[in-house]
C-alpha atoms as a PDB file:
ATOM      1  CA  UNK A   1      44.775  34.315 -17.543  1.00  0.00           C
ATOM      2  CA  UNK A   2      48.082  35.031 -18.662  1.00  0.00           C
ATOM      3  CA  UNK A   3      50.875  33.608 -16.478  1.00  0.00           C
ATOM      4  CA  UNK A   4      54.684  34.259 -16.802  1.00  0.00           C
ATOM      5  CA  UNK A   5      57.068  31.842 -15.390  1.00  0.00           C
ATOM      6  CA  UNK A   6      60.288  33.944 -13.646  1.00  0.00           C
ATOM      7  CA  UNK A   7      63.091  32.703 -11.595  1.00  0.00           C
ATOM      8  CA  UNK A   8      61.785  32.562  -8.144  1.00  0.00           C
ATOM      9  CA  UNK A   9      57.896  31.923  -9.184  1.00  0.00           C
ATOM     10  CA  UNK A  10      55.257  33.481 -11.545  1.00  0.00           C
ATOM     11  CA  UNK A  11      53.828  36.827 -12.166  1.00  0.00           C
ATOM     12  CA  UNK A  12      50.039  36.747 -13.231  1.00  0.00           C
ATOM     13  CA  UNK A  13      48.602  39.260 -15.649  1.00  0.00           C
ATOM     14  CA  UNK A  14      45.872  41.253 -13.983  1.00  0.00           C
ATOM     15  CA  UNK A  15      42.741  41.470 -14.118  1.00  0.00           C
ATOM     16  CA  UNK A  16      42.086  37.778 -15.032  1.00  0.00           C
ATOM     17  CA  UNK A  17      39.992  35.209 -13.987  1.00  0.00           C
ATOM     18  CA  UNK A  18      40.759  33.333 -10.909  1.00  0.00           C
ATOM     19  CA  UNK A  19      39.166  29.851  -9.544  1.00  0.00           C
ATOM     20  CA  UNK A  20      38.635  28.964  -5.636  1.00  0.00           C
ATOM     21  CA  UNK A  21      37.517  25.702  -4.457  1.00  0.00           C
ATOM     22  CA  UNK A  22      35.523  26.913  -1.217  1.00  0.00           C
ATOM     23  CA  UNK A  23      34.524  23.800   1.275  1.00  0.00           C
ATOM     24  CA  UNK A  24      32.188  23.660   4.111  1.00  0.00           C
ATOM     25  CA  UNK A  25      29.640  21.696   5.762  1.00  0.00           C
ATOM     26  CA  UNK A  26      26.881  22.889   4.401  1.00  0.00           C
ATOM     27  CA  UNK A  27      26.126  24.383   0.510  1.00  0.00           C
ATOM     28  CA  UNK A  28      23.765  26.591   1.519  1.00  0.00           C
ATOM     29  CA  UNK A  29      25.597  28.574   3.918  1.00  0.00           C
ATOM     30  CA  UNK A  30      29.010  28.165   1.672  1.00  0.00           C
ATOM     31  CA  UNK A  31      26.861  30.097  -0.641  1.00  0.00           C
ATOM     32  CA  UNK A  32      25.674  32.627   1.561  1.00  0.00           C
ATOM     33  CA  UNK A  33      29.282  33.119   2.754  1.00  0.00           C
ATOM     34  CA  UNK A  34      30.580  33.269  -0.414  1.00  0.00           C
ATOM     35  CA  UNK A  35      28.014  36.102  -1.512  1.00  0.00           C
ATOM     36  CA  UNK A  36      28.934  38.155   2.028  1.00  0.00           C
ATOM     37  CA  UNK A  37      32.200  37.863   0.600  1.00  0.00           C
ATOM     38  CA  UNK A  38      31.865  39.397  -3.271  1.00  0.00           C
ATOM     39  CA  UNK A  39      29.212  41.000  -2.340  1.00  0.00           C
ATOM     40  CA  UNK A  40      27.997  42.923  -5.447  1.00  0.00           C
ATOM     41  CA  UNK A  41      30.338  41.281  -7.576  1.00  0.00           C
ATOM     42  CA  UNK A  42      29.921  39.062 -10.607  1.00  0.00           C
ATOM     43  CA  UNK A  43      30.660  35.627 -10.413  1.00  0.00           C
ATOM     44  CA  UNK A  44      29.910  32.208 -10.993  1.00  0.00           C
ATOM     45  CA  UNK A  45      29.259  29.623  -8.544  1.00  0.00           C
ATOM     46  CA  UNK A  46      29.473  26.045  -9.382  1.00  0.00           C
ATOM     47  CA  UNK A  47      29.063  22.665  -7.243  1.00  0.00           C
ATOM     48  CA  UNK A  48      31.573  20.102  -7.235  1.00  0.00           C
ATOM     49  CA  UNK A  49      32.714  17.615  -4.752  1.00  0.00           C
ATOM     50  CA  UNK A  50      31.107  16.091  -1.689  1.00  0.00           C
ATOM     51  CA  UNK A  51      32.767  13.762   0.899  1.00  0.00           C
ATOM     52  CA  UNK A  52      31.220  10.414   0.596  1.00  0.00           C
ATOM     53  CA  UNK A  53      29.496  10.737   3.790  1.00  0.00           C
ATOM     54  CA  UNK A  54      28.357  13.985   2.544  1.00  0.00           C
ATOM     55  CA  UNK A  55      29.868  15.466   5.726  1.00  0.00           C
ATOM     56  CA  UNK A  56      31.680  18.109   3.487  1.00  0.00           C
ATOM     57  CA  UNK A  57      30.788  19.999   0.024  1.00  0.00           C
ATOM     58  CA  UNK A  58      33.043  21.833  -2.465  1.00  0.00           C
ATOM     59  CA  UNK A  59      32.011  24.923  -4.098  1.00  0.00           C
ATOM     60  CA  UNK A  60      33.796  26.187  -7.327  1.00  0.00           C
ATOM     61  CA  UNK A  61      33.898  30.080  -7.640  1.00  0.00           C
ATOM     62  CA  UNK A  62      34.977  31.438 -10.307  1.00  0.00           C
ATOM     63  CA  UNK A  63      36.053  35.673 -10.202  1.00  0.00           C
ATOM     64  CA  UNK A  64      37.532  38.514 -11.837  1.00  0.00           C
ATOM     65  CA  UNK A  65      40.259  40.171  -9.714  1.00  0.00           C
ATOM     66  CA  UNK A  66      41.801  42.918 -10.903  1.00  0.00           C
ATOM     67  CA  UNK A  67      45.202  42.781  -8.986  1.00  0.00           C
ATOM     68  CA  UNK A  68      46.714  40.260  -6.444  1.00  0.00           C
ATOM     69  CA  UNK A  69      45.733  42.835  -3.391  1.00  0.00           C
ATOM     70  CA  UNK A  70      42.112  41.828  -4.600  1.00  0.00           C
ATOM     71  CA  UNK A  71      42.866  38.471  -5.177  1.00  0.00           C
ATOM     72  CA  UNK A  72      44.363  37.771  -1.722  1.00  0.00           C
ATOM     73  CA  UNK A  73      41.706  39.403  -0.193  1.00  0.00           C
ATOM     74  CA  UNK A  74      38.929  37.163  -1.594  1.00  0.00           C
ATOM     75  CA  UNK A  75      41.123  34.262  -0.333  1.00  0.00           C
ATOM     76  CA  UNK A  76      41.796  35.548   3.415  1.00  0.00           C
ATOM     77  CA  UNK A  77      37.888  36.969   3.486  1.00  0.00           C
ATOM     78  CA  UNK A  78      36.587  33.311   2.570  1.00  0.00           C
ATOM     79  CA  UNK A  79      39.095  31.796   4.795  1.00  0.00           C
ATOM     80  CA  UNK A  80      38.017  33.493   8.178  1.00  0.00           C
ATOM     81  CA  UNK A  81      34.536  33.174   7.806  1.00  0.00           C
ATOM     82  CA  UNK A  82      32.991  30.564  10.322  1.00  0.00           C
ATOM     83  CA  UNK A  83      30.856  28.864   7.820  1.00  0.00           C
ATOM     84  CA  UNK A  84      33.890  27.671   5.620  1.00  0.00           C
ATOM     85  CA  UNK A  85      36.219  25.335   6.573  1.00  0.00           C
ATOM     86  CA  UNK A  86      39.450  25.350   3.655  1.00  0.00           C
ATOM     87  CA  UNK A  87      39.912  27.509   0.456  1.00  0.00           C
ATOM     88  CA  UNK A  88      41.926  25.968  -1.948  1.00  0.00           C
END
């Protein structure tokens, strides 16, 4: 990912890889939702984090977007489904 500092922020280099943390209650459903999501797409999922009372898991997925329309809409489609509860 290439990333170029400017005045007021940064200006990423499309397409390029991009990371969300995706956290819910439960993995299996995170994973489901997360699949809804991309759908077709190619990706990899990876686990990291639970709370200590293992009330909450973290899911790492890692996507190609190929502008920051794309991008944005990955974030706001993982944020408003009911199975996920922040998208980092």
């Amino acid at each position: 990912m290439k990333i170029e500092i400017k005045d007021n922020g940064y200006k990423l280099t499309y397409p390029c890889e991009w990371l969300y943390k995706v956290i819910g209650a439960d993995k299996e459903q995170l994973q489901q939702a997360i699949h809804q999501v991309i759908q077709d797409t190619s990706c990899t999922i990876t686990p990291s984090n639970s709370s200590k009372t293992g009330k909450y898991h973290c899911l790492n997925l890692e996507i190609t977007v190929r502008n920051e329309e794309e991008r944005n809409h990955i974030y706001t489609a993982l944020k408003e489904h009911p199975d996920v509860k922040v998208v980092l």
